[in-house]
Each structure stands twice: as C-alpha cells, then as structure tokens.
PDB file of N, CA and C in Angstrom:
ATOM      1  N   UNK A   1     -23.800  16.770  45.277  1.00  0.00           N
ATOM      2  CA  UNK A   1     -23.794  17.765  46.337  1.00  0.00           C
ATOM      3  C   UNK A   1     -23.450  19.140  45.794  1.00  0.00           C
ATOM      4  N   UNK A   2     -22.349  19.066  44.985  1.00  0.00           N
ATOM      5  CA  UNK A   2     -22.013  20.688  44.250  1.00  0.00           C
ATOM      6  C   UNK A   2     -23.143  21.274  43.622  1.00  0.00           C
ATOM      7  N   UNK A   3     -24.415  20.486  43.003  1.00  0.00           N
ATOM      8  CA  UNK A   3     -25.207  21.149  42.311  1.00  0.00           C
ATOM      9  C   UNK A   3     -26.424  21.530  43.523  1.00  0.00           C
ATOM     10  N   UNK A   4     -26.436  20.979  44.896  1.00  0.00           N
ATOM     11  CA  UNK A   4     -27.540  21.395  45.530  1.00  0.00           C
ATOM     12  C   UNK A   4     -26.971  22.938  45.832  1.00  0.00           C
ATOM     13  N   UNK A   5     -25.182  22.602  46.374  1.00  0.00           N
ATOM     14  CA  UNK A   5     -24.543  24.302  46.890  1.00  0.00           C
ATOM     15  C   UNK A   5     -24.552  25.635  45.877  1.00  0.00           C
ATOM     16  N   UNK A   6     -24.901  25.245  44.465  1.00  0.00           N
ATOM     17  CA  UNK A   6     -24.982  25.799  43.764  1.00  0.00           C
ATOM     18  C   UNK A   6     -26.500  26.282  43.676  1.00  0.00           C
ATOM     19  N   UNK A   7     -27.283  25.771  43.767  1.00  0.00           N
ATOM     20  CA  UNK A   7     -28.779  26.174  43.576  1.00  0.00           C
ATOM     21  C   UNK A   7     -29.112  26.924  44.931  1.00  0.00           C
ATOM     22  N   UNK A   8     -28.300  26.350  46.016  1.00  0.00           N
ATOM     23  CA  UNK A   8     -28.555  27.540  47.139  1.00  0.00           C
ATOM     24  C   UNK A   8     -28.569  28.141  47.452  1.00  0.00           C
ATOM     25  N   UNK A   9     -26.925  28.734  46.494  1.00  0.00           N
ATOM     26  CA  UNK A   9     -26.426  29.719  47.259  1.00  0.00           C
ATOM     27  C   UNK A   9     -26.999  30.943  45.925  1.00  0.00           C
ATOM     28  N   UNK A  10     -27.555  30.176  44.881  1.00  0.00           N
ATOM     29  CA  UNK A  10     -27.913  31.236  43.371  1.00  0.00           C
ATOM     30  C   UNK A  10     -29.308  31.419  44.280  1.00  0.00           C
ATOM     31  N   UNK A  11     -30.174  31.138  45.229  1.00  0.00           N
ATOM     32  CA  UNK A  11     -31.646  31.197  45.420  1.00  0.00           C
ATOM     33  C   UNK A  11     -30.783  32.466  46.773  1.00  0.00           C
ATOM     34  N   UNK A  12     -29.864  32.208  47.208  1.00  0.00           N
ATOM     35  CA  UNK A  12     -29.911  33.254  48.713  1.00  0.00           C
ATOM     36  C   UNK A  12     -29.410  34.307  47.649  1.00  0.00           C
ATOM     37  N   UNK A  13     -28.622  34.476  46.323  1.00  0.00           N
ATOM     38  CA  UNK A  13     -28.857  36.019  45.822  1.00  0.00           C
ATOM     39  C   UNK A  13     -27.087  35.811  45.600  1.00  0.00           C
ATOM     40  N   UNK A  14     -26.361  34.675  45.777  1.00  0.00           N
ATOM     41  CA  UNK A  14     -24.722  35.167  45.953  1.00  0.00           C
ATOM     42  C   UNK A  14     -24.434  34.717  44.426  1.00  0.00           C
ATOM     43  N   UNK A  15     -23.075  35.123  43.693  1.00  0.00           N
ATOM     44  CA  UNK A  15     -22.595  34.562  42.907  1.00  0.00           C
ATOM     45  C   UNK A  15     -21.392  33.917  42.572  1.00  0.00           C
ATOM     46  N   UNK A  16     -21.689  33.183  41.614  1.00  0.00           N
ATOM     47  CA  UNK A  16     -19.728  32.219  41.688  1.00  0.00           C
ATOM     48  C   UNK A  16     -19.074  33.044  41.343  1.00  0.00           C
ATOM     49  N   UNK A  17     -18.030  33.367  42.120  1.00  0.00           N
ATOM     50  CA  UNK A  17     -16.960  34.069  41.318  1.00  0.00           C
ATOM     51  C   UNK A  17     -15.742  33.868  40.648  1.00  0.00           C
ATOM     52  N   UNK A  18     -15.012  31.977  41.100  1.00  0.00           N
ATOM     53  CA  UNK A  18     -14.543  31.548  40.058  1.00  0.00           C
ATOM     54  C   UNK A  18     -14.218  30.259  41.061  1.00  0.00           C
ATOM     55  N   UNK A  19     -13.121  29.259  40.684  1.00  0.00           N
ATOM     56  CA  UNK A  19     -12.623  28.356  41.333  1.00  0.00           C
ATOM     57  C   UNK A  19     -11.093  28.358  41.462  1.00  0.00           C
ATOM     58  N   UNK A  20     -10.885  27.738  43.316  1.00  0.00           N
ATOM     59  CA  UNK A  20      -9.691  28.222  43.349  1.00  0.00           C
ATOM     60  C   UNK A  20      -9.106  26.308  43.191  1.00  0.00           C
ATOM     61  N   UNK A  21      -8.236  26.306  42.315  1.00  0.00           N
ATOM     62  CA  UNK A  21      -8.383  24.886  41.464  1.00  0.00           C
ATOM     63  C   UNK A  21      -6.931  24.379  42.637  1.00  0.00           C
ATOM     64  N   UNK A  22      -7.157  23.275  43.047  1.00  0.00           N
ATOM     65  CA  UNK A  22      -6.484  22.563  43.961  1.00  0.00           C
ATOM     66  C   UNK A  22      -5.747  23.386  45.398  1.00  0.00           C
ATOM     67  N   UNK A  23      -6.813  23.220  45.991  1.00  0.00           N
ATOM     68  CA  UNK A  23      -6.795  24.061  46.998  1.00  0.00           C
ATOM     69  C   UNK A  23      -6.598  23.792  48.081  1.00  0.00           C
ATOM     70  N   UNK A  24      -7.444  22.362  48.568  1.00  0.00           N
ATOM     71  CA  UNK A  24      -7.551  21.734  49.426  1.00  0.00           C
ATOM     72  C   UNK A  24      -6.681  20.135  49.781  1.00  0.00           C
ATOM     73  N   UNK A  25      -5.895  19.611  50.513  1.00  0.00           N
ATOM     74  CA  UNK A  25      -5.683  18.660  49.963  1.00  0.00           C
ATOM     75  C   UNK A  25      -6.423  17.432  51.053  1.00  0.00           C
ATOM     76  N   UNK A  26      -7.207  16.859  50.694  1.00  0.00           N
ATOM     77  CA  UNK A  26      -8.049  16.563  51.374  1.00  0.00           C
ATOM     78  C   UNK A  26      -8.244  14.540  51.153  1.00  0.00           C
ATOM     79  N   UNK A  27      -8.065  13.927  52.228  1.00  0.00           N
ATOM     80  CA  UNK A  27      -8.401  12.544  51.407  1.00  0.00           C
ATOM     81  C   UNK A  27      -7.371  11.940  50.573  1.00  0.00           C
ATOM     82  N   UNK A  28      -6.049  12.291  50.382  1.00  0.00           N
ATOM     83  CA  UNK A  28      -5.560  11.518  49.706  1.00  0.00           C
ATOM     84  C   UNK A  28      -5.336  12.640  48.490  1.00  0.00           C
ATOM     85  N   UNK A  29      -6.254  13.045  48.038  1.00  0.00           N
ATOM     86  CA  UNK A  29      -6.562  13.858  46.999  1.00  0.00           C
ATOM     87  C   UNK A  29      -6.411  15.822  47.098  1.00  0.00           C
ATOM     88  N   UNK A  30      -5.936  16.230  46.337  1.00  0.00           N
ATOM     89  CA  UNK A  30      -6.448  17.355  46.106  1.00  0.00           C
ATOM     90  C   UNK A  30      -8.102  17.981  45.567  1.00  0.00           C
ATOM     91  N   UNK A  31      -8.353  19.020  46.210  1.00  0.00           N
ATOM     92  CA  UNK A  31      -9.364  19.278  46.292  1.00  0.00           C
ATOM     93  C   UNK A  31     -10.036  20.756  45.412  1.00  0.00           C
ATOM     94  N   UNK A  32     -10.337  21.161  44.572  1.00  0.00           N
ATOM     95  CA  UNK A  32     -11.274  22.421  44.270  1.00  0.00           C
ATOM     96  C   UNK A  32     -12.144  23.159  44.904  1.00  0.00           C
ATOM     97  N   UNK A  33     -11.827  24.577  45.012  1.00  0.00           N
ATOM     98  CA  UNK A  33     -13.213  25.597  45.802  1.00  0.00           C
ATOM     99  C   UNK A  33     -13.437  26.049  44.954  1.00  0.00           C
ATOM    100  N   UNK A  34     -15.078  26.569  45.400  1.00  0.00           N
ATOM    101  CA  UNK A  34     -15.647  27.112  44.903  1.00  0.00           C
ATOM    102  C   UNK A  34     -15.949  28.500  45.495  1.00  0.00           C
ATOM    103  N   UNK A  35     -15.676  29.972  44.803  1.00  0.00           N
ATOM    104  CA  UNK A  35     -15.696  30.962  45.740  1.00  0.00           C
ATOM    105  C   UNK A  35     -17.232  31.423  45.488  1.00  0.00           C
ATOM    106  N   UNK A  36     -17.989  32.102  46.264  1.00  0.00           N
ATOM    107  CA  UNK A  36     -19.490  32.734  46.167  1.00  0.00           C
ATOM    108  C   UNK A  36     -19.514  34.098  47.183  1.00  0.00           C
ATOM    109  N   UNK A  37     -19.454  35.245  46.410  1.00  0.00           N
ATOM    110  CA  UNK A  37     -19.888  36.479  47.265  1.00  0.00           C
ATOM    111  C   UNK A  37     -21.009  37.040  46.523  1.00  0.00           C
ATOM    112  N   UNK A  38     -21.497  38.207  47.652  1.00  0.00           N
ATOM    113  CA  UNK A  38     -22.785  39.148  47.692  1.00  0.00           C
ATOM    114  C   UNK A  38     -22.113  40.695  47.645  1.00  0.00           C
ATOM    115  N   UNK A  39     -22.518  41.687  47.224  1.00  0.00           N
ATOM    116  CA  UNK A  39     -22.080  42.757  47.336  1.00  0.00           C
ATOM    117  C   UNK A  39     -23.303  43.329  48.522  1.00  0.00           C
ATOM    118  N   UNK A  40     -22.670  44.158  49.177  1.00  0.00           N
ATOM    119  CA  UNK A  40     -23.752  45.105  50.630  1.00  0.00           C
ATOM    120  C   UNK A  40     -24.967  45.415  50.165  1.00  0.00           C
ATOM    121  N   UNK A  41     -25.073  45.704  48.528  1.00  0.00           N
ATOM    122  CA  UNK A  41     -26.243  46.472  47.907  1.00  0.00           C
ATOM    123  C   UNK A  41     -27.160  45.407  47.762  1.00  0.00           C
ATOM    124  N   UNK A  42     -26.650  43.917  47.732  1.00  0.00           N
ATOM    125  CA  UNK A  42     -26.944  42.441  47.493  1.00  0.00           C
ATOM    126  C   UNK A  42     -27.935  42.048  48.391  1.00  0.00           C
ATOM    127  N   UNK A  43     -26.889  41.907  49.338  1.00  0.00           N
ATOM    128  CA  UNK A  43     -27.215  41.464  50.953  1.00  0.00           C
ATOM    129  C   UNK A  43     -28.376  42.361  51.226  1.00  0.00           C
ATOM    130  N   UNK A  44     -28.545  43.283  51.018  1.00  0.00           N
ATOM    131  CA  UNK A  44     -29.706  44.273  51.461  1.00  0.00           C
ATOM    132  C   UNK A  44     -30.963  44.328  51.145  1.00  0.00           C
ATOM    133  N   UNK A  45     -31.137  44.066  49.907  1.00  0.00           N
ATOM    134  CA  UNK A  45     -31.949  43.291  48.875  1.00  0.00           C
ATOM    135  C   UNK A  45     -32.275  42.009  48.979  1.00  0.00           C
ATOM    136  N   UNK A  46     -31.368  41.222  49.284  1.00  0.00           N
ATOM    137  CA  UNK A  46     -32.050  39.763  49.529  1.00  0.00           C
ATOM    138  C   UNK A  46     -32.272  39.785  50.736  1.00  0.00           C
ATOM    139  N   UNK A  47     -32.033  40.524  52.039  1.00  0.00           N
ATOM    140  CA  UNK A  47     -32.264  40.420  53.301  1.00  0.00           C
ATOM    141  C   UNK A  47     -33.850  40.678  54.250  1.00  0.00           C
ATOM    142  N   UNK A  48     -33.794  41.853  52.687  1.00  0.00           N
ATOM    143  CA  UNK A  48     -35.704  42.100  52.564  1.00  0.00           C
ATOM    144  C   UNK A  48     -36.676  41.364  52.172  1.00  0.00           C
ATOM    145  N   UNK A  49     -35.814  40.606  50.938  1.00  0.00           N
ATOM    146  CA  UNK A  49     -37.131  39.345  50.540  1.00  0.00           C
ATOM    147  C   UNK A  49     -36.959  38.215  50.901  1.00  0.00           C
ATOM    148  N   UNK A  50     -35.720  38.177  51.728  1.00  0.00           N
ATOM    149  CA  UNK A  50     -35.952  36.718  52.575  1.00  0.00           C
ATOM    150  C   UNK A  50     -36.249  36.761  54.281  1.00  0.00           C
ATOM    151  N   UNK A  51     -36.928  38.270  54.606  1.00  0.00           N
ATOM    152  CA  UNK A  51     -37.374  38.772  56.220  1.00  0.00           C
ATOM    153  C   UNK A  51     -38.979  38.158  56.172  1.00  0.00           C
ATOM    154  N   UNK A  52     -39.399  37.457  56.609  1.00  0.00           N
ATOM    155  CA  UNK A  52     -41.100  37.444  56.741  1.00  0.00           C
ATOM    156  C   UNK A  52     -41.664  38.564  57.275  1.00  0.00           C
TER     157      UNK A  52
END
C-alpha cells in the first residue's frame, strides 16, 4: 500500500518531505508517517495539467 501512496501522490506533483518515525500508536503497535507537501507555485501548475 505505501508504494501505491507514493506513486500517487509523486503523479499529483507533491513531495516526501521526510518521516515522522513513531507517530502513531496504532494496533498494538507503533506506527510511521509519512509527510507529502506542494508549494502554491506547485499546486498551480499541477492544477492546470490535471483541469480537462
């Protein structure tokens, strides 16, 4: 599943910006995020080539 959120979110234009390492505690378990932002100049640009 991490590698589909990864190919998705690299095709909508965002990037990883790092991991926030046990973050979540989820299940028994602790959990890892993954952070992904766009800058405005980003968003603007991909907003055009992903408008039909």
């Amino acid at each position: 599943m991490a590698s589909r959120i990864r190919r998705l979110t690299a095709a909508a234009g965002m990037v990883e910006e790092g991991t926030i390492r046990e973050h979540i505690f989820k299940a028994g378990r602790w959990r890892d995020s993954v952070v992904h932002a766009m800058l405005d100049r980003e968003w603007a640009a991909a907003s055009k080539r992903l408008t039909p």
